[in-house]
Protein backbone atom coordinates (compact mmCIF):
# COMPACT_ATOMS: atom_id res chain seq x y z
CA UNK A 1 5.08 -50.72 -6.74
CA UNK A 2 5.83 -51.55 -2.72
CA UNK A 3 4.34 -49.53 0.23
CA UNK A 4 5.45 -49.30 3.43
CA UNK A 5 3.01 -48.70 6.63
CA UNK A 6 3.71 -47.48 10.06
CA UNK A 7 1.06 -46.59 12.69
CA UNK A 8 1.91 -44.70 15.77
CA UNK A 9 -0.72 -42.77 17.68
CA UNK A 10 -3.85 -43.35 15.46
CA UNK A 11 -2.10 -41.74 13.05
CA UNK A 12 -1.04 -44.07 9.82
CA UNK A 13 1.86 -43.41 7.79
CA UNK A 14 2.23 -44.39 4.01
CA UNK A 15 5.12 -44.40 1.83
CA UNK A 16 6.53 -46.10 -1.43
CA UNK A 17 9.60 -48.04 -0.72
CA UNK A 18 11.14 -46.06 -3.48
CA UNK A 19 11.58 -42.48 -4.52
CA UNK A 20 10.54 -43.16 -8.25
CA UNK A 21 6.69 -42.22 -8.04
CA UNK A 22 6.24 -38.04 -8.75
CA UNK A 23 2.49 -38.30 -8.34
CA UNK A 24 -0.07 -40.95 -6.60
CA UNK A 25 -3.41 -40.75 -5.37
CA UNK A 26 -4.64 -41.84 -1.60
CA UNK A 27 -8.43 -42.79 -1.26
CA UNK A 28 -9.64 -42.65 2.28
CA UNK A 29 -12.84 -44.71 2.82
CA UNK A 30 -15.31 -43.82 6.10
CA UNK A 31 -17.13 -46.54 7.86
CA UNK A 32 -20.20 -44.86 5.88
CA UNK A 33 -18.32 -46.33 2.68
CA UNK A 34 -17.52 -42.57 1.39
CA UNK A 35 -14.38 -42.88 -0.16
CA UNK A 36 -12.50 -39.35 -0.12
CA UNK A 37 -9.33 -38.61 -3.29
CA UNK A 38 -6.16 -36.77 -2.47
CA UNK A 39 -3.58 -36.54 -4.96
CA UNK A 40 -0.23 -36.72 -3.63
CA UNK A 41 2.85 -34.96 -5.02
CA UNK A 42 6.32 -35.92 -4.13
CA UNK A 43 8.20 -33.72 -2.43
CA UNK A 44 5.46 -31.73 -1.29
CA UNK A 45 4.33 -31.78 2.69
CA UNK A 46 1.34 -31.02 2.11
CA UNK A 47 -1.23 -32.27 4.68
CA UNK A 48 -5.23 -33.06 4.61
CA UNK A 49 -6.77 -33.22 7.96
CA UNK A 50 -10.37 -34.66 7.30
CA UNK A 51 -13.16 -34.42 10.45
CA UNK A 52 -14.43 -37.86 10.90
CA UNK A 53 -17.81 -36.36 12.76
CA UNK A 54 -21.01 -37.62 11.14
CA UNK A 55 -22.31 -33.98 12.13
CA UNK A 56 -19.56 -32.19 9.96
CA UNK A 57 -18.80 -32.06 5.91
CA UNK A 58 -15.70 -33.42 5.60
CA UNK A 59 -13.53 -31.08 4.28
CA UNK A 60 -9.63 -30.80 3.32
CA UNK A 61 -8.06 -27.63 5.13
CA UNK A 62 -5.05 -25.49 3.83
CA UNK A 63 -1.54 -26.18 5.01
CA UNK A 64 1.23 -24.04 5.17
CA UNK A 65 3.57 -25.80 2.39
CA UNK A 66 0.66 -27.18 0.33
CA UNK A 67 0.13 -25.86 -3.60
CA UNK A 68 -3.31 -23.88 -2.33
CA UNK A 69 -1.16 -22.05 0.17
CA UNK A 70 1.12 -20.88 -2.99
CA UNK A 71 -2.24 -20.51 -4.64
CA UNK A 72 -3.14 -17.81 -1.71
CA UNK A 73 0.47 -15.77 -2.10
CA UNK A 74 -0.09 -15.29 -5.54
CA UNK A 75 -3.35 -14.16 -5.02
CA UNK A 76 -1.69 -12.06 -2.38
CA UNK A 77 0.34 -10.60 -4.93
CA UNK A 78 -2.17 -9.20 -7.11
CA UNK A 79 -4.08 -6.75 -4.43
CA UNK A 80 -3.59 -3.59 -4.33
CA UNK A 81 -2.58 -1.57 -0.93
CA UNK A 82 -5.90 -1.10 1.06
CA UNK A 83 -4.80 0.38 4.40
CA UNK A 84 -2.76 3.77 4.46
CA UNK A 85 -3.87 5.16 7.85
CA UNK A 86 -0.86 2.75 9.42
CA UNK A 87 2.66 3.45 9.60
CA UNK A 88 5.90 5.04 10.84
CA UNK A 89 8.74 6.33 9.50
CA UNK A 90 12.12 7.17 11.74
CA UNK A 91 15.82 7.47 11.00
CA UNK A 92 14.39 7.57 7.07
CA UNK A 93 13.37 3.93 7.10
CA UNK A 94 9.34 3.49 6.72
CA UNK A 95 7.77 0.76 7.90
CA UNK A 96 3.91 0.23 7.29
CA UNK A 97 1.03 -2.31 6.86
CA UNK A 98 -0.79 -2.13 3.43
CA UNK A 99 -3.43 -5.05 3.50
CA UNK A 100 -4.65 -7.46 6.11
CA UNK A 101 -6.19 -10.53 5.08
CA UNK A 102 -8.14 -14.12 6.10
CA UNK A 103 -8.58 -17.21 4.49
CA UNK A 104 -9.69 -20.04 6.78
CA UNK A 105 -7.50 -20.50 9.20
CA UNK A 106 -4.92 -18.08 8.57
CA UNK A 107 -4.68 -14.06 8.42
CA UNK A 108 -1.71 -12.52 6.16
CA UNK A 109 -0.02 -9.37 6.90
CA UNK A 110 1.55 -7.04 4.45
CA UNK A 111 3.72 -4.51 5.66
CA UNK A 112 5.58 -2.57 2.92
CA UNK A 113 9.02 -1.12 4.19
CA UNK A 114 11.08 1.80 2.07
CA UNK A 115 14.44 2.67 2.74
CA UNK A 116 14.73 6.34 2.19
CA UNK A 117 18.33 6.93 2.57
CA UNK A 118 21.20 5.80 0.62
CA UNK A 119 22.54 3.48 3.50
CA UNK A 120 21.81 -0.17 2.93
CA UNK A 121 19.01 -1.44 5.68
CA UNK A 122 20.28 -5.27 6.94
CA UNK A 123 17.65 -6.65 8.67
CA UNK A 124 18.58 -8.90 11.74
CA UNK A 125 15.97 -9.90 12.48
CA UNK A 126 11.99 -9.70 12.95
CA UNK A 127 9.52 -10.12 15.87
CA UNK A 128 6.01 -10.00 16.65
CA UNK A 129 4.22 -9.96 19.82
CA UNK A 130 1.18 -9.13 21.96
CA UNK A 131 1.85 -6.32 24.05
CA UNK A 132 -0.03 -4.41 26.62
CA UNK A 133 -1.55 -1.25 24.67
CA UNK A 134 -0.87 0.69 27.55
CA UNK A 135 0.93 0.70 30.88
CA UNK A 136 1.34 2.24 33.95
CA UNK A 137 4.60 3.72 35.28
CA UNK A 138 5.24 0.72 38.04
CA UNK A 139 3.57 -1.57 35.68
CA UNK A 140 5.38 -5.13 33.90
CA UNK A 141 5.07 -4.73 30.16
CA UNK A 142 3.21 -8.34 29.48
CA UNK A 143 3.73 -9.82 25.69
CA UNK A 144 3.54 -12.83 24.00
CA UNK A 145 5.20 -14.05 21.11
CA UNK A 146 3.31 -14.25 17.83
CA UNK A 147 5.41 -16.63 15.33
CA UNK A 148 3.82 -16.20 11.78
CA UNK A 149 3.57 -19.86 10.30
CA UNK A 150 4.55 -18.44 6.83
CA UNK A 151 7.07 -16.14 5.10
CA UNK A 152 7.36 -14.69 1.90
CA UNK A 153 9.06 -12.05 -0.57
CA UNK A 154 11.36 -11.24 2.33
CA UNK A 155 15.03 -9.89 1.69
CA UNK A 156 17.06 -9.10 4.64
CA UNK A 157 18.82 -6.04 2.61
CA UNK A 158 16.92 -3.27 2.03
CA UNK A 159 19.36 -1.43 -0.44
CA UNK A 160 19.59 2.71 0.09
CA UNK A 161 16.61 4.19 -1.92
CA UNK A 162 14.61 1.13 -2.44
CA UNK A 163 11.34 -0.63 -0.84
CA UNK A 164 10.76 -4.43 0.07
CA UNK A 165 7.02 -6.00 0.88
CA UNK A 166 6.78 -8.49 3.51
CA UNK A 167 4.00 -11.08 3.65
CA UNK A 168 3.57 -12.81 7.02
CA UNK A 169 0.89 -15.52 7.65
CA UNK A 170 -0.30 -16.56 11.04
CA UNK A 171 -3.11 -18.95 12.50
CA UNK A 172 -5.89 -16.72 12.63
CA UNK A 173 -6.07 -15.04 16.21
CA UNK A 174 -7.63 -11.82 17.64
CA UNK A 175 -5.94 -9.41 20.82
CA UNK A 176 -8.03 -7.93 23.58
CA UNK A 177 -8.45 -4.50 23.18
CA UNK A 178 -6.65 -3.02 25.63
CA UNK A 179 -3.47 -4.98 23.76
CA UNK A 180 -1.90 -4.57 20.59
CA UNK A 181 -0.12 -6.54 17.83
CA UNK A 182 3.44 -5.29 17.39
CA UNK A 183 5.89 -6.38 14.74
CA UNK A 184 9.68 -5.21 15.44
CA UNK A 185 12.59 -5.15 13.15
CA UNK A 186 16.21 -4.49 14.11
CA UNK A 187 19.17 -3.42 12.06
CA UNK A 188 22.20 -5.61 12.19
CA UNK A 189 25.30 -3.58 12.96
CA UNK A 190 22.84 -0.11 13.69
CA UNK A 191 20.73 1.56 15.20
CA UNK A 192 17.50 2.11 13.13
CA UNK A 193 14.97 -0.24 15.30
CA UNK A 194 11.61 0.27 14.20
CA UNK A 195 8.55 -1.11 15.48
CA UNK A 196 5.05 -0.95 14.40
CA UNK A 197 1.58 -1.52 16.48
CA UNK A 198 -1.46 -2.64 14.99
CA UNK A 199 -4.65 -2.54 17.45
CA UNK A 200 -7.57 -5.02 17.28
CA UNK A 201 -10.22 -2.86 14.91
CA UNK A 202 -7.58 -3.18 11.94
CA UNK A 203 -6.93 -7.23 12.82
CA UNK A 204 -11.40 -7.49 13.13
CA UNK A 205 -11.25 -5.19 9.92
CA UNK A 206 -9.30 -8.06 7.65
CA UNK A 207 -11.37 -8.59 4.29
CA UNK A 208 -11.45 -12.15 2.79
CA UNK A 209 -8.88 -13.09 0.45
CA UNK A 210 -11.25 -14.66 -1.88
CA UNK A 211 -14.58 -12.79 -1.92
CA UNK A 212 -17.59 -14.86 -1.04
CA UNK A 213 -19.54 -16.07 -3.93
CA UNK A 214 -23.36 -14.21 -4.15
């Protein structure tokens, strides 16, 4: 079997010449002759970012389209709603957060939303920000865009009468507290707009997804 090699940036780039190998292995040897083993799956962008500090462990972290990543939504799927102090409902469409979560670099959001009339809900669209908790009549409302890194069990048709849960994952991150983290989801073709704020003691509140080992 033929390899191919580019390097661009201190970064160096491997690949078969053909498409026929499903699964190979990459060993990654240190200048202290530690040799580290990924297994590498076609198909699958999964990334390894090693620390090459002699003061660190070297350590393989989660990315967003690896298999521990799918690992960590079906372990998602298995907890049970934790948080029920957090929600709003208007126009009969209910929109609230059930768990909150970190693993490593990420946090995961779980909002559950219930549609509780017989109109279909089609979502256009969803946002999340950083907004000013509070402001002042004269005042600029200040925000910044959160985009979540990773999406899951998402339908954009909430059918009358029915619920949908919504996972979102995001690089781990804290607010100040005077600010708050706000998703927003619109209707297409309507009017029921619904936004929910979440303030920095639920975000510092997130349990571990995995709990620690005694």
């Amino acid at each position: 079997m033929s390899f191919t090699l580019a390097a661009y940036n201190n970064q160096l780039k491997v690949s078969t010449a053909k498409d026929a190998v499903a699964y190979s292995n990459l060993f990654v040897v240190d200048k202290a002759m530690n040799t580290y083993h990924i297994t590498i799956k076609r198909g699958n962008t999964s990334v390894f970012t090693y620390n090459f500090d002699d003061q660190r462990k070297y350590t393989a972290h989660v990315d967003v389209n690896s298999e521990e990543m799918e690992r960590c939504i079906q372990e998602l799927r298995t907890k049970k709603r934790n948080i029920y102090s957090l929600g709003v409902i208007e126009n009969k469409f209910e929109l609230s957060m059930a768990n909150l979560y970190v693993h490593e670099d990420f946090m995961f959001f779980i909002f559950d939303l219930k549609n509780k009339s017989y109109i279909d809900y089609d979502i256009e669209f969803v946002k999340c920000f950083q907004r000013d908790q509070k402001k002042s009549k004269n005042a600029i409302q200040q925000e910044t865009t959160i985009e979540p890194i990773y999406q899951k069990d998402f339908d954009t048709k909430i059918k009358g009468k029915s619920r949908n849960r919504l996972i979102l994952g995001f690089d781990k991150f804290t607010i100040p507290d005077d600010k708050v983290f706000e998703i927003e989801i619109y209707e297409r073709n309507g009017g029921r707009h619904i936004k929910l704020a979440v303030l920095n003691e639920y975000i510092l509140s997130a349990e571990p997804l995995y709990k620690p080992q005694p």
